[in-house]
Protein backbone atom coordinates (compact mmCIF):
# COMPACT_ATOMS: atom_id res chain seq x y z
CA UNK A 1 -43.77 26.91 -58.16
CA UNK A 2 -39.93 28.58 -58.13
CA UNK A 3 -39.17 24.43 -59.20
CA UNK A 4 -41.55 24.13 -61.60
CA UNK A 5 -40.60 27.98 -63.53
CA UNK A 6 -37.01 26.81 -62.95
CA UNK A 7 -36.88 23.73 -64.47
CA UNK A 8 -39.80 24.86 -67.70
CA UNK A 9 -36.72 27.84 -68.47
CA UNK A 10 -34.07 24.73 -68.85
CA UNK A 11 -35.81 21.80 -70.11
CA UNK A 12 -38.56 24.02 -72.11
CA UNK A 13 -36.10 24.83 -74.98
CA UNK A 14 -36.35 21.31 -75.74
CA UNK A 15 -39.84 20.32 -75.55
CA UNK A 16 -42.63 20.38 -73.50
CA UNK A 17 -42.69 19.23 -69.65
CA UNK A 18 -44.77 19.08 -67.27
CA UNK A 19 -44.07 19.29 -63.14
CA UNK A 20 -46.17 17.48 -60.87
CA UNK A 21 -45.48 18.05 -56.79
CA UNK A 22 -46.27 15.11 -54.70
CA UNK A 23 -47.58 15.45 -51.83
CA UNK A 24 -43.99 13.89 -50.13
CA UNK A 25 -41.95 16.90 -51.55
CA UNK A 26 -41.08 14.75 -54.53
CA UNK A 27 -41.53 15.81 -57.92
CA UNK A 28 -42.67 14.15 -61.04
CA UNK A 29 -41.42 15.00 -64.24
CA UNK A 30 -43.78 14.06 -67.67
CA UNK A 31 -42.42 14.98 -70.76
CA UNK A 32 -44.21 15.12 -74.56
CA UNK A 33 -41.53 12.37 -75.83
CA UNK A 34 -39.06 10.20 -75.19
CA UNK A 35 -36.23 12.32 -76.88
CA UNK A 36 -36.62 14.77 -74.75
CA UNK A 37 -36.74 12.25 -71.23
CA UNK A 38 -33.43 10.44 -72.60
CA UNK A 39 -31.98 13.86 -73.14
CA UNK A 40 -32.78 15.25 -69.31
CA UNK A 41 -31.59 12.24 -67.89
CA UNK A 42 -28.32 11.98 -69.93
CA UNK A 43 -27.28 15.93 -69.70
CA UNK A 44 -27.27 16.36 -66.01
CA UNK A 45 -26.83 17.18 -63.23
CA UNK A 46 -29.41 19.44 -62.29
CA UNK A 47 -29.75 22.18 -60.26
CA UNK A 48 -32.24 24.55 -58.75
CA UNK A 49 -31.32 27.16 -57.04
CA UNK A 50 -28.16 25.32 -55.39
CA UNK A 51 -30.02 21.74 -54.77
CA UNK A 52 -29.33 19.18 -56.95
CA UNK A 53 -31.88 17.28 -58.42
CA UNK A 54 -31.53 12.81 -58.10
CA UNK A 55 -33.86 11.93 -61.30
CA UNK A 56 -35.05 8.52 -62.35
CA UNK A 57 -36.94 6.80 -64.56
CA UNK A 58 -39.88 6.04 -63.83
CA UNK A 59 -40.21 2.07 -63.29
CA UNK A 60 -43.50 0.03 -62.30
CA UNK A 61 -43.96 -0.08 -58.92
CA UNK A 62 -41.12 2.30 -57.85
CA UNK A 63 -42.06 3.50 -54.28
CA UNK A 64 -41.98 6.86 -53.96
CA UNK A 65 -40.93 7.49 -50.27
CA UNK A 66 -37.91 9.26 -49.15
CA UNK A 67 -36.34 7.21 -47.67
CA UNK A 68 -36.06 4.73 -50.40
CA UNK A 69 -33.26 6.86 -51.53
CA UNK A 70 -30.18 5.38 -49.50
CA UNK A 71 -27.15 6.72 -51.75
CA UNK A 72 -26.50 8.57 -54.57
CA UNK A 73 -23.31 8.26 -56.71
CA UNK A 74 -21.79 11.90 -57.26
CA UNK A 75 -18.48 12.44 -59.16
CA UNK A 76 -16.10 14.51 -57.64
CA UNK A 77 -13.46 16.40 -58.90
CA UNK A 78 -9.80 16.36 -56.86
CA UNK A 79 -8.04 19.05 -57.80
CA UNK A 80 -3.81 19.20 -56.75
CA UNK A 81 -3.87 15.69 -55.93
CA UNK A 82 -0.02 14.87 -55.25
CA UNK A 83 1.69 12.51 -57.65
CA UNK A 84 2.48 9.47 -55.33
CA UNK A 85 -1.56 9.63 -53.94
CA UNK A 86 -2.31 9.23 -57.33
CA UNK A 87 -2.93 5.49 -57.16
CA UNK A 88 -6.18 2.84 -56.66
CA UNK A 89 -5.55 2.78 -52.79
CA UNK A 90 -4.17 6.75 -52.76
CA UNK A 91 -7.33 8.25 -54.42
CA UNK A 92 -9.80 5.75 -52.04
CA UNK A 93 -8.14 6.64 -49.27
CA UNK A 94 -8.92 10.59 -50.00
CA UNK A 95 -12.70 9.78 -51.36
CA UNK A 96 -13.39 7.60 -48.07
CA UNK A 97 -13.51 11.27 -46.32
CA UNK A 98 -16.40 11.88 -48.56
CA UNK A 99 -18.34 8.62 -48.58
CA UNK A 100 -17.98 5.41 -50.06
CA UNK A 101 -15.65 5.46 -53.09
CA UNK A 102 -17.06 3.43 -55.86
C-alpha cells in the first residue's frame, strides 16, 4: 500500500495508474495511455522511500521471477576526479570498484 500511495502522488499528476502487487514482491504498473508509460519510463529514476525502482516494459512472455534480473546499469556521478585519472582506462579503473563499467 505505502508503494502504491507513493507512486499514485508522483505519476498521478499525469494520468491515471494503476499498481498491481504480485505475489513475488514485484509490481505491475498499468497506465490509461501510452503518453503517460513513455513518460514514466523516460523521466526516471524512481524512488520510494530510498529504494529505487528497475521498470520495464512489459514484453510477451517476460518472466517475472527475481532472479531474472542479473544487472542493472546505474549512472554514477564521480565527483573530484583528478585530472590525469581522467582518461578511458583512469575512469574504468575507479568504476571497476563499483561493478562492471560499461
Amino acid at each position: 500500500k505505502v508503494v502504491t500511495d507513493q507512486l499514485e502522488k508522483k505519476w498521478g499528476k499525469w494520468g491515471s495508474v494503476q499498481v498491481i502487487t504480485g505475489a513475488n514482491g514485484n509490481f505491475l504498473f498499468k497506465f490509461d495511455n501510452s503518453a503517460l508509460c513513455d513518460l514514466v519510463l523516460s523521466n526516471g529514476p524512481w524512488e520510494v522511500w530510498g529504494a529505487y525502482l528497475a521498470l520495464r516494459r512489459w514484453e510477451e512472455g517476460m518472466s517475472l521471477s527475481k532472479d531474472s534480473f542479473s544487472g542493472i546499469p546505474v549512472w554514477v556521478k564521480l565527483p573530484n576526479v583528478l585530472p590525469e585519472l581522467w582518461t578511458r582506462h583512469g575512469l574504468s579503473y575507479g568504476a571497476s570498484a563499483l561493478g562492471v563499467p560499461l
